[in-house]
C-alpha atoms as a PDB file:
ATOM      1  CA  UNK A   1      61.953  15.153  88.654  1.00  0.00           C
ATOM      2  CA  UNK A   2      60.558  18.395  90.356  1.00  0.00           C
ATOM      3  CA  UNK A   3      61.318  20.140  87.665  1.00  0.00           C
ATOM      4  CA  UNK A   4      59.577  17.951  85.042  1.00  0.00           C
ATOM      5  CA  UNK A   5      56.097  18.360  87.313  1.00  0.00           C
ATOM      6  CA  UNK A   6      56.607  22.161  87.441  1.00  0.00           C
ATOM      7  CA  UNK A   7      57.485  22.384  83.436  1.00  0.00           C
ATOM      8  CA  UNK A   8      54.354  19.723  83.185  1.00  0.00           C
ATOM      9  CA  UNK A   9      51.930  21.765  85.166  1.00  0.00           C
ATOM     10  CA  UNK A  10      51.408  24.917  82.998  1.00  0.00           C
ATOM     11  CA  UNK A  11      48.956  24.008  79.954  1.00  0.00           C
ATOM     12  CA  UNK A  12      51.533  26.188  77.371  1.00  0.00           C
ATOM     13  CA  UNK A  13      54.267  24.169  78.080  1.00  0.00           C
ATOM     14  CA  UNK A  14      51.827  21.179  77.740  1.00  0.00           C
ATOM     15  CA  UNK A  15      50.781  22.696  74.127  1.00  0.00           C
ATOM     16  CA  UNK A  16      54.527  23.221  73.388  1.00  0.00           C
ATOM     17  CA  UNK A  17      55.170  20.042  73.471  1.00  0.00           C
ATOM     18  CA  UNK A  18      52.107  18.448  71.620  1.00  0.00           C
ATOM     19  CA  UNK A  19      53.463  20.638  68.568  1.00  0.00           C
ATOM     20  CA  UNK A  20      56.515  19.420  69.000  1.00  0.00           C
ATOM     21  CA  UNK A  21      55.679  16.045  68.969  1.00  0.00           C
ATOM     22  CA  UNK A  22      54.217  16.775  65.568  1.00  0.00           C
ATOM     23  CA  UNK A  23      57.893  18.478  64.422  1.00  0.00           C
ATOM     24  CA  UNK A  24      60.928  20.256  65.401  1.00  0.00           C
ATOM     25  CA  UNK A  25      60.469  24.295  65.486  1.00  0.00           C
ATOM     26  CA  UNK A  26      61.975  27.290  65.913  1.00  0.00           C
ATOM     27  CA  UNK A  27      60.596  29.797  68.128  1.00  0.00           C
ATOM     28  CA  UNK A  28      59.034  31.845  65.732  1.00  0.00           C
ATOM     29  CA  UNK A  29      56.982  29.275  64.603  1.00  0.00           C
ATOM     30  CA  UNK A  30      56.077  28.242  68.046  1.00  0.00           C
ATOM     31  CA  UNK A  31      54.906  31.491  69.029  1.00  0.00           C
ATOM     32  CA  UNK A  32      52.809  31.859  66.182  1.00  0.00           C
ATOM     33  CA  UNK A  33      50.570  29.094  67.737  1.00  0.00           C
ATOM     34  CA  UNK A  34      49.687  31.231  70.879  1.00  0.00           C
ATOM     35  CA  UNK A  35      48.126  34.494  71.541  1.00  0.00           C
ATOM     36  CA  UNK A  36      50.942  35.878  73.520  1.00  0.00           C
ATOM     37  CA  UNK A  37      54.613  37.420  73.021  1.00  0.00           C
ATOM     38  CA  UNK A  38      57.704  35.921  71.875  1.00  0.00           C
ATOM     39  CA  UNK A  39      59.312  36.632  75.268  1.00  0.00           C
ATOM     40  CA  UNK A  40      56.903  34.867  77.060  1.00  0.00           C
ATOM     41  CA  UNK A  41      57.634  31.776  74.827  1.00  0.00           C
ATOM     42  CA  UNK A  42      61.104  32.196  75.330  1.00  0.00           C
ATOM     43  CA  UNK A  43      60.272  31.522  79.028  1.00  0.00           C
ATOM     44  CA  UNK A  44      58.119  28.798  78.780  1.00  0.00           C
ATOM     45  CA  UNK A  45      60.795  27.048  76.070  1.00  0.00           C
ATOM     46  CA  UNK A  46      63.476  27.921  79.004  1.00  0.00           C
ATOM     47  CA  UNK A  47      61.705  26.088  81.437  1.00  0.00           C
ATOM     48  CA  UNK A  48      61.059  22.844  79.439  1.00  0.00           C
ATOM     49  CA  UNK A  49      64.579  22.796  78.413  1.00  0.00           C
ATOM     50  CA  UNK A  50      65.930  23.343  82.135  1.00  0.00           C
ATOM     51  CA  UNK A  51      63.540  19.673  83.158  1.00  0.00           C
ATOM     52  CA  UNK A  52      65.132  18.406  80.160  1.00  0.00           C
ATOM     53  CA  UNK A  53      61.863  18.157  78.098  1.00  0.00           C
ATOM     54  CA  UNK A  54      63.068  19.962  75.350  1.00  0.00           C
ATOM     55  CA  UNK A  55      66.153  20.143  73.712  1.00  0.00           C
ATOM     56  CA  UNK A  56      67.613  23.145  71.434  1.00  0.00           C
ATOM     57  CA  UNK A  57      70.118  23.374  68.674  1.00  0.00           C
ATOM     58  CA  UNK A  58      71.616  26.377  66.792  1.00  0.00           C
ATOM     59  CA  UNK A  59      71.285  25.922  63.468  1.00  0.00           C
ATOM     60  CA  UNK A  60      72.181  29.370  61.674  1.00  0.00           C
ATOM     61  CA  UNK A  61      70.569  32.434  62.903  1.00  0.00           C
ATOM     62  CA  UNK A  62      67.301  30.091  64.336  1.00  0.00           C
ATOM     63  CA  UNK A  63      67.553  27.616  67.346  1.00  0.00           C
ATOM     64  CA  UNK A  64      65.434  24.548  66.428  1.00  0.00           C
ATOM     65  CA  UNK A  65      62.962  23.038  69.574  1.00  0.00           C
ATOM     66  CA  UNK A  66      62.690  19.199  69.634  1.00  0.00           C
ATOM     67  CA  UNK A  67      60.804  16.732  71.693  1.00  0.00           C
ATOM     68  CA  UNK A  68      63.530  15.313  74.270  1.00  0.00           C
ATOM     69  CA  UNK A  69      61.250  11.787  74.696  1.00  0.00           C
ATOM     70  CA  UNK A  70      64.213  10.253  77.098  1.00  0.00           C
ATOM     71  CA  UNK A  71      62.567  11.830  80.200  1.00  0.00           C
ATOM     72  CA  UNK A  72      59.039  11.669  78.821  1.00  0.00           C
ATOM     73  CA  UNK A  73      60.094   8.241  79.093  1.00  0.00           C
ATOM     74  CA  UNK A  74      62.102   8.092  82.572  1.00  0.00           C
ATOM     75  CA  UNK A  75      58.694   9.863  84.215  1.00  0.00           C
ATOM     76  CA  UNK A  76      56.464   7.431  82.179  1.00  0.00           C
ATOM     77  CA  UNK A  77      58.250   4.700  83.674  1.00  0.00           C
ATOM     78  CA  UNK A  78      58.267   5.908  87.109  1.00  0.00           C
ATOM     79  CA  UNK A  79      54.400   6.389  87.207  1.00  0.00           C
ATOM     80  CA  UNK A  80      53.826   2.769  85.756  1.00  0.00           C
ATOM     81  CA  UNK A  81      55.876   1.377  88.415  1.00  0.00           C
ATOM     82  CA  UNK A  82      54.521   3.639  90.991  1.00  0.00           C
ATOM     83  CA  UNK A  83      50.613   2.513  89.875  1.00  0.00           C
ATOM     84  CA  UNK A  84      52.616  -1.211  90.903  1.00  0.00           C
ATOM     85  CA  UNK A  85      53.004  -1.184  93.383  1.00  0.00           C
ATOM     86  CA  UNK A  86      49.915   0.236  94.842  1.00  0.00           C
ATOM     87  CA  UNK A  87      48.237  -2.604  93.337  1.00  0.00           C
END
């Protein structure tokens, strides 16, 4: 789950994922949303996909960026039962 806060922490990776909850993308397309280079996409796409926040297929010459919502999901549930039982 470390890896999830560290991916979590950056506000790129945070952005990454908002327009991927929106749709799937290649990294082209993703970059064009930012003001930086592709490599530095790459990295940030590399570290969301090593927490398991992102998943990647090859389709052609492009690999396509989804939203992997199973661990959204596993760390939404461990803060809700975390805020129980502190209550």
């Amino acid at each position: 789950m470390a890896n999830v806060f560290r991916a979590l922490s950056d506000p790129t990776r945070r952005e990454i994922l908002k327009l991927l909850q929106k749709s799937d993308l290649n990294a082209g397309q993703i970059t064009e949303q930012f003001d930086m280079k592709a490599p530095s996409i790459t990295h940030h796409l590399h570290i969301l996909r090593e927490a398991g926040l992102v998943q990647s297929v090859k389709r052609g010459q492009q690999v396509i960026y989804s939203l992997h919502t199973t661990v959204l999901q596993e760390v939404l549930n461990w803060v809700l039962d975390l805020q129980g039982k502190t209550e």
